[in-house]
PDB file of N, CA and C in Angstrom:
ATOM      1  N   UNK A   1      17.612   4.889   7.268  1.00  0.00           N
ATOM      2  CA  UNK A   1      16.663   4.305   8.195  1.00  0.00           C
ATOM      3  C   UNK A   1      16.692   5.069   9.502  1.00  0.00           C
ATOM      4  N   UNK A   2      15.864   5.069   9.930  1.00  0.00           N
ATOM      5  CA  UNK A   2      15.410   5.212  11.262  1.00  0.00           C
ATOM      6  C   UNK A   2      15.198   4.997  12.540  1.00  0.00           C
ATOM      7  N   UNK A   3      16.416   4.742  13.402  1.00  0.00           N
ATOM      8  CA  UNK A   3      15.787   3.704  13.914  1.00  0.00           C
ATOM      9  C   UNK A   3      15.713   3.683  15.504  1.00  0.00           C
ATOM     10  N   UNK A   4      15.374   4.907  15.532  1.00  0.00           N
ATOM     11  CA  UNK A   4      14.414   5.128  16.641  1.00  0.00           C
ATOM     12  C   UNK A   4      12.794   4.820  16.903  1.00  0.00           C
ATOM     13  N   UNK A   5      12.264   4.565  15.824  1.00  0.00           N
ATOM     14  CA  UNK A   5      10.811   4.147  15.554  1.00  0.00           C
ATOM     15  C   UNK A   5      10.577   2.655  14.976  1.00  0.00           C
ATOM     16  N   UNK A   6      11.761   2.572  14.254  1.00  0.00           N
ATOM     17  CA  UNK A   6      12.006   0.996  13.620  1.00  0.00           C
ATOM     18  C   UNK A   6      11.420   1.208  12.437  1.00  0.00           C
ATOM     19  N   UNK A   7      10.984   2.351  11.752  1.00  0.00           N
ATOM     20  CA  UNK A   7      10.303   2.911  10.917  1.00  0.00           C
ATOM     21  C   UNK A   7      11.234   2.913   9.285  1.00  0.00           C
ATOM     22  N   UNK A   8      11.440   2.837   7.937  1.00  0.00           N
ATOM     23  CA  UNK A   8      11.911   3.040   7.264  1.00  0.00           C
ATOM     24  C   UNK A   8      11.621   4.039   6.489  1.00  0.00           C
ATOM     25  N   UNK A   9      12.466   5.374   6.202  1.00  0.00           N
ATOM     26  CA  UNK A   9      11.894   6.624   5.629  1.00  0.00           C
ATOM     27  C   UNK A   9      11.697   6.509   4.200  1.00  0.00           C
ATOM     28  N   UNK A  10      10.640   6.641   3.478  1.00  0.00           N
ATOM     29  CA  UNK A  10      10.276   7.116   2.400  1.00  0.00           C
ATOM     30  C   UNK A  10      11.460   7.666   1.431  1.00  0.00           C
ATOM     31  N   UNK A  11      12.406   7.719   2.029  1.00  0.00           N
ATOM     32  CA  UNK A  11      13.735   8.662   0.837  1.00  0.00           C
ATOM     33  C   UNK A  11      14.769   7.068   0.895  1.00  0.00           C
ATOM     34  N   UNK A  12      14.340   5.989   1.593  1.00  0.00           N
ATOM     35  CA  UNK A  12      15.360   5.219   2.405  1.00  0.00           C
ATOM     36  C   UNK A  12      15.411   4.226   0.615  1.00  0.00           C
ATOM     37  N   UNK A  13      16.445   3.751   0.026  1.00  0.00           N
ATOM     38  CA  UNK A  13      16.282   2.956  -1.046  1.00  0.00           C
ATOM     39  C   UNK A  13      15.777   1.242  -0.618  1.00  0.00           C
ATOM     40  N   UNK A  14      15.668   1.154   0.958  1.00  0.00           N
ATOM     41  CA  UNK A  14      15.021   0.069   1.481  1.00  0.00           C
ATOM     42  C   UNK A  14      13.294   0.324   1.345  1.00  0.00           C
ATOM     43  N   UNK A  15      12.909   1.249   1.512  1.00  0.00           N
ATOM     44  CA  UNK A  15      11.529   1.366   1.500  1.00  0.00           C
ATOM     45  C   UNK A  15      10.447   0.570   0.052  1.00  0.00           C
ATOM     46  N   UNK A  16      10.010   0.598   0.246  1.00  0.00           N
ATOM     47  CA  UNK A  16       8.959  -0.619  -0.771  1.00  0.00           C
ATOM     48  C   UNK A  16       6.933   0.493  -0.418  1.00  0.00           C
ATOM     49  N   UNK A  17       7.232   1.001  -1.881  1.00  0.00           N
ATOM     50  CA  UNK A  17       5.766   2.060  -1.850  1.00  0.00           C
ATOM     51  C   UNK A  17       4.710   0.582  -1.715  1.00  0.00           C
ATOM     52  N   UNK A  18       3.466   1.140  -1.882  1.00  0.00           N
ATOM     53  CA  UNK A  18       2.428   0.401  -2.357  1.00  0.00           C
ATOM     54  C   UNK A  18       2.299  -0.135  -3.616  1.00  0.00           C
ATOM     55  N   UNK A  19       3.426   0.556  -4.516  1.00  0.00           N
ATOM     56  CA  UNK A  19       3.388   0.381  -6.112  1.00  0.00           C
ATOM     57  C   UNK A  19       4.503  -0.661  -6.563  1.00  0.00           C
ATOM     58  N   UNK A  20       5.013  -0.573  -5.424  1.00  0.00           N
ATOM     59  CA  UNK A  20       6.623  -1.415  -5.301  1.00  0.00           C
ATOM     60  C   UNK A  20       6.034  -3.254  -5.301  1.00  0.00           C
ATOM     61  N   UNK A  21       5.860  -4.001  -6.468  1.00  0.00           N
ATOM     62  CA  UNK A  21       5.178  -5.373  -6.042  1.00  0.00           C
ATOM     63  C   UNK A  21       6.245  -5.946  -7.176  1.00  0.00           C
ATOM     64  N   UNK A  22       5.911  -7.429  -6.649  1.00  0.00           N
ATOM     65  CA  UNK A  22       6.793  -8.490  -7.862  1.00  0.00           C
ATOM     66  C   UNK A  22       6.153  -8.592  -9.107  1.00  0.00           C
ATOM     67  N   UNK A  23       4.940  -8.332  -9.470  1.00  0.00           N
ATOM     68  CA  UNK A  23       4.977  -8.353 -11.164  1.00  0.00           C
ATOM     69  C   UNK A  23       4.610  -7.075 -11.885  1.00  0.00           C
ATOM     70  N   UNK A  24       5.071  -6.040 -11.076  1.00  0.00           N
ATOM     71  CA  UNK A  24       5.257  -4.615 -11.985  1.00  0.00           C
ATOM     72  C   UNK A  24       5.936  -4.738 -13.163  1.00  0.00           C
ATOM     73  N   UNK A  25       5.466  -4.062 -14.084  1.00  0.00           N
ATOM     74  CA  UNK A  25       6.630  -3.797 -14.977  1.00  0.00           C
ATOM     75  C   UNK A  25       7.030  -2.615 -15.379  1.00  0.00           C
ATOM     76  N   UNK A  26       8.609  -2.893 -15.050  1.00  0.00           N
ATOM     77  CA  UNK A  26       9.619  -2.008 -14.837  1.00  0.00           C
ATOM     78  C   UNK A  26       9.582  -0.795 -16.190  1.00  0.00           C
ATOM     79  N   UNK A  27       9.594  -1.322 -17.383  1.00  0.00           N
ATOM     80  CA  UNK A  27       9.900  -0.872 -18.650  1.00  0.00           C
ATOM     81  C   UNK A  27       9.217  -1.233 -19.533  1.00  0.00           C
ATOM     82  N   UNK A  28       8.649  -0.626 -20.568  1.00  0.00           N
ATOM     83  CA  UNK A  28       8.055  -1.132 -21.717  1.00  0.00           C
ATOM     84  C   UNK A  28       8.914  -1.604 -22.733  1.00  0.00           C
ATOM     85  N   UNK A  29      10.798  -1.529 -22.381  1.00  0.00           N
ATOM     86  CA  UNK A  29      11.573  -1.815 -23.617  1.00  0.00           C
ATOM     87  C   UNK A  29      11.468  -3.463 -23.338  1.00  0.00           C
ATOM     88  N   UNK A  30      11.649  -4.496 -24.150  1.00  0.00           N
ATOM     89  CA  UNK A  30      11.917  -6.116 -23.897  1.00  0.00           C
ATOM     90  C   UNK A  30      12.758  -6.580 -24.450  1.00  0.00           C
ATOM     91  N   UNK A  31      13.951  -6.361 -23.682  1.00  0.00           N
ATOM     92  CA  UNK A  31      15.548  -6.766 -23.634  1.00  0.00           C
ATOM     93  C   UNK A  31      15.231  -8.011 -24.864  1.00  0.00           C
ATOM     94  N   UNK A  32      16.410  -7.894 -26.014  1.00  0.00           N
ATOM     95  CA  UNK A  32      16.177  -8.802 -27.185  1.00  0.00           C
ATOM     96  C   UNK A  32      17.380  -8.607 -27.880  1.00  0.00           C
ATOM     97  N   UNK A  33      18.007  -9.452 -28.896  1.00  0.00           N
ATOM     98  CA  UNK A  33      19.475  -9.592 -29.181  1.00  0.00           C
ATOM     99  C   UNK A  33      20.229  -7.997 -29.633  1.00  0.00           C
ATOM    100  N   UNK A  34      19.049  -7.366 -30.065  1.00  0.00           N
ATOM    101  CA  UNK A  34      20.075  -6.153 -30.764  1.00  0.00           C
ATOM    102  C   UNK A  34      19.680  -4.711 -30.136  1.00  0.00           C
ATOM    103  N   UNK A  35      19.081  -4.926 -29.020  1.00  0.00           N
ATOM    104  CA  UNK A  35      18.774  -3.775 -28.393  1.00  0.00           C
ATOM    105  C   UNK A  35      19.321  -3.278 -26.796  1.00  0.00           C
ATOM    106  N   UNK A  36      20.317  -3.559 -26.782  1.00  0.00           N
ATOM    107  CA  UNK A  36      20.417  -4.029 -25.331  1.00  0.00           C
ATOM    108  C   UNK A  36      20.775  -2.478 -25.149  1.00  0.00           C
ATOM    109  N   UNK A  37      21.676  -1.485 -25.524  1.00  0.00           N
ATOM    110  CA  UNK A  37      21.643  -0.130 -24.837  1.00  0.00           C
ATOM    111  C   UNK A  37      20.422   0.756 -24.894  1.00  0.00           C
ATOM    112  N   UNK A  38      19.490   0.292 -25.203  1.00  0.00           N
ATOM    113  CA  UNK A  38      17.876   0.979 -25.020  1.00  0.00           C
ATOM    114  C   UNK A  38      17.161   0.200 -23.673  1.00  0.00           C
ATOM    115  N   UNK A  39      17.382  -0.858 -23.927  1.00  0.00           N
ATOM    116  CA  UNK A  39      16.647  -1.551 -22.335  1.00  0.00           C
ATOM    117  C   UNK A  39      18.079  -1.366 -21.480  1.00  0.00           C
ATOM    118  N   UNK A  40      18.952  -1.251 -21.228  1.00  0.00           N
ATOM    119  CA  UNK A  40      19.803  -0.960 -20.520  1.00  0.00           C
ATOM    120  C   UNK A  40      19.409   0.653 -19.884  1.00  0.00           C
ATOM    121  N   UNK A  41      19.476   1.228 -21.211  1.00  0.00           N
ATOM    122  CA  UNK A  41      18.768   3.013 -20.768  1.00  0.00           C
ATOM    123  C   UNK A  41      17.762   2.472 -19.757  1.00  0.00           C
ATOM    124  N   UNK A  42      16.658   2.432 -20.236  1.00  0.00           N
ATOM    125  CA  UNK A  42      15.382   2.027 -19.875  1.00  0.00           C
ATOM    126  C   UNK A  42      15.207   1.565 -18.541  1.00  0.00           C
ATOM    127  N   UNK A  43      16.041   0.728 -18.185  1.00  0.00           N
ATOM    128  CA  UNK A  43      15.994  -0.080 -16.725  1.00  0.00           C
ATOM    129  C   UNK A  43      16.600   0.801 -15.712  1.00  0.00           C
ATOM    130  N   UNK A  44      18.167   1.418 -16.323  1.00  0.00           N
ATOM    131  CA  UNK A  44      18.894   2.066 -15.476  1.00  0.00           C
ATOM    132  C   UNK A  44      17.958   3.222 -14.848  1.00  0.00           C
ATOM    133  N   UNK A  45      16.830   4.281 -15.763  1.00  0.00           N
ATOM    134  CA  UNK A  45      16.015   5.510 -15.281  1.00  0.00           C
ATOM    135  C   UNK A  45      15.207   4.700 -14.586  1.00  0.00           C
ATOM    136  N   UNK A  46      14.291   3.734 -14.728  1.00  0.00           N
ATOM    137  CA  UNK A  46      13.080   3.266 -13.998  1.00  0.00           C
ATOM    138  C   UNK A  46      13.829   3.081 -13.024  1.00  0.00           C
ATOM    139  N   UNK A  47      15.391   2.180 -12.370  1.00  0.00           N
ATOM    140  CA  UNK A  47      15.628   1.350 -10.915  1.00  0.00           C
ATOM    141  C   UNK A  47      15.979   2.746 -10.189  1.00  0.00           C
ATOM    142  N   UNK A  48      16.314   3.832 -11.209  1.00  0.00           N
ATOM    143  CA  UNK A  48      16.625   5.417 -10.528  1.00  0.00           C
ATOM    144  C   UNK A  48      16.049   6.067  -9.846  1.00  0.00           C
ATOM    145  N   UNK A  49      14.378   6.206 -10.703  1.00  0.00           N
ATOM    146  CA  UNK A  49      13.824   6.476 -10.293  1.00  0.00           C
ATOM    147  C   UNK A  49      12.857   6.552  -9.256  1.00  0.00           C
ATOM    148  N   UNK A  50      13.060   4.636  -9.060  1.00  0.00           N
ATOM    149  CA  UNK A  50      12.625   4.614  -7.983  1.00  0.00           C
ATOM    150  C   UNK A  50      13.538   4.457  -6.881  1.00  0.00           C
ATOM    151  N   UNK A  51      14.565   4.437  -6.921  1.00  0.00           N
ATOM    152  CA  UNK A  51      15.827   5.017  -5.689  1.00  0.00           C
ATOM    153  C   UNK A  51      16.345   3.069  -5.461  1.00  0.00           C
ATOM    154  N   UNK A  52      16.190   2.739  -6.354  1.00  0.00           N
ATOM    155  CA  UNK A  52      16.626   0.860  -6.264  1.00  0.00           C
ATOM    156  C   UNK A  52      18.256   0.740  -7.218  1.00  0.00           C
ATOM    157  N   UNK A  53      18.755   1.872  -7.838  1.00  0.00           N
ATOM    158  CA  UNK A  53      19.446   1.837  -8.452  1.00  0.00           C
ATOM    159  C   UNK A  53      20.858   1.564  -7.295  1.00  0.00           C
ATOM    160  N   UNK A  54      20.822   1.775  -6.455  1.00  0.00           N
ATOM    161  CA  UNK A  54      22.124   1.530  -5.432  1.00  0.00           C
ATOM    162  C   UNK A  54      22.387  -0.445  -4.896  1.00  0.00           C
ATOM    163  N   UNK A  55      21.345  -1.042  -5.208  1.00  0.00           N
ATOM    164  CA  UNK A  55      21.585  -2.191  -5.658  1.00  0.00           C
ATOM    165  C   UNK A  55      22.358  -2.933  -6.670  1.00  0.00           C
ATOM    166  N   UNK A  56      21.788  -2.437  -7.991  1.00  0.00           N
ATOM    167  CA  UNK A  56      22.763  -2.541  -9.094  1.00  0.00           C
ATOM    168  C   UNK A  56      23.913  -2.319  -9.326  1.00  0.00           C
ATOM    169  N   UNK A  57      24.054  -1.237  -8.788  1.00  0.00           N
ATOM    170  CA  UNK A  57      25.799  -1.163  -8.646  1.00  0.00           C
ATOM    171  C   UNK A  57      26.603  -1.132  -7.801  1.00  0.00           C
ATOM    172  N   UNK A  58      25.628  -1.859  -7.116  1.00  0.00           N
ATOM    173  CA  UNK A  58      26.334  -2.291  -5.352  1.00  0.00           C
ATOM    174  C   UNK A  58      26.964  -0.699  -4.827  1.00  0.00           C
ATOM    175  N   UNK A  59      26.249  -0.073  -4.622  1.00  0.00           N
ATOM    176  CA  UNK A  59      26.861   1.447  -4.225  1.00  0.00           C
ATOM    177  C   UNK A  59      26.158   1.394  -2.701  1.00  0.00           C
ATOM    178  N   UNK A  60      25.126   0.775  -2.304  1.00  0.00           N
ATOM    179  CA  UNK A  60      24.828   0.262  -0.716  1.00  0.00           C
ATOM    180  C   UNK A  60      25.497  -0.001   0.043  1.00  0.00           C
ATOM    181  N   UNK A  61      25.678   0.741   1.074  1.00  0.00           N
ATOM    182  CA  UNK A  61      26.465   0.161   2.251  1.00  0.00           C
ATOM    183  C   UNK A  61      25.324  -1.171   3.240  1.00  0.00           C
ATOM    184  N   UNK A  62      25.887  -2.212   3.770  1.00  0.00           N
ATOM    185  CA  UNK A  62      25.364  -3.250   4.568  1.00  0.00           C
ATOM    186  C   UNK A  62      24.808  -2.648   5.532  1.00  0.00           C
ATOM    187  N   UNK A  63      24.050  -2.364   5.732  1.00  0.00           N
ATOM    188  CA  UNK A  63      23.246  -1.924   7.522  1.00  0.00           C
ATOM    189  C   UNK A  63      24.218  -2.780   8.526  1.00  0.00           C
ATOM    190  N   UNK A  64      24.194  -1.562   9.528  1.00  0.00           N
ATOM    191  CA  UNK A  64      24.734  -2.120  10.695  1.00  0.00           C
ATOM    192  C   UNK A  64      24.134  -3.632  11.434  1.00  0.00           C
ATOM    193  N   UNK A  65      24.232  -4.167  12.289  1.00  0.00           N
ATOM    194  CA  UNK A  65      23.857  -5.098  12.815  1.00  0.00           C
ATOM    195  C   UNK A  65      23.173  -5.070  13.714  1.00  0.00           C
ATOM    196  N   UNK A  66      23.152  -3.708  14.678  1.00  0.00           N
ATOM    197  CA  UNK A  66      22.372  -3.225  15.910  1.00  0.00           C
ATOM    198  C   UNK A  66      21.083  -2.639  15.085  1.00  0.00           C
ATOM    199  N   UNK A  67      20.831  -2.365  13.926  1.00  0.00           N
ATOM    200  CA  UNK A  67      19.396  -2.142  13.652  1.00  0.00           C
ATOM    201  C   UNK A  67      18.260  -2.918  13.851  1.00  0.00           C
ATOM    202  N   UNK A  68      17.248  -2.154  14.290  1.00  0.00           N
ATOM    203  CA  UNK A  68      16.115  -2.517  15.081  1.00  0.00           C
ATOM    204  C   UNK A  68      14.883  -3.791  14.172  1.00  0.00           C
ATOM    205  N   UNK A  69      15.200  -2.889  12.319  1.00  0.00           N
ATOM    206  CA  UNK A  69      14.771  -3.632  11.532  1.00  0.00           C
ATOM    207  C   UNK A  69      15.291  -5.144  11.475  1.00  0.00           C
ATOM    208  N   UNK A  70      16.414  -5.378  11.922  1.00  0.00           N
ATOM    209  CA  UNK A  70      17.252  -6.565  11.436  1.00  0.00           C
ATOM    210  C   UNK A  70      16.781  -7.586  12.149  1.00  0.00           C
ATOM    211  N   UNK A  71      16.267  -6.899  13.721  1.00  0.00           N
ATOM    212  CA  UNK A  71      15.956  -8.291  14.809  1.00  0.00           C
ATOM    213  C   UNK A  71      14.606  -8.652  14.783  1.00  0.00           C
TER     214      UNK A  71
END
């Protein structure tokens, strides 16, 4: 982040495109009893790809508290 502008950069895994909405869908695989390391594949490249994968494995550090976004 940025936060001299209060701006969030495009590379930032906080950023949210125009394509970034709640009923996208992520994957065409549909997680079901005997497939789970194909939708596992599947989810892990799509949250990658779109740079959301540092959520999942909690690899995010907490933003500071003095960020401009926060207040």
């Amino acid at each position: 982040m940025d936060d001299n502008d209060g701006k969030i950069e495009p590379t930032s895994p906080y950023f949210l495109g125009s394509g970034d909405q709640p009923g996208n869908l992520i994957t065409h695989v549909i997680l079901q009893k005997d497939n789970h390391s194909s939708w596992s594949r599947a989810i892990t490249i799509a949250f990658k790809a779109c740079r959301k994968f540092v959520f999942v494995d909690e690899t995010i550090h907490k933003p500071t508290e003095n960020r401009k976004l926060l207040n």
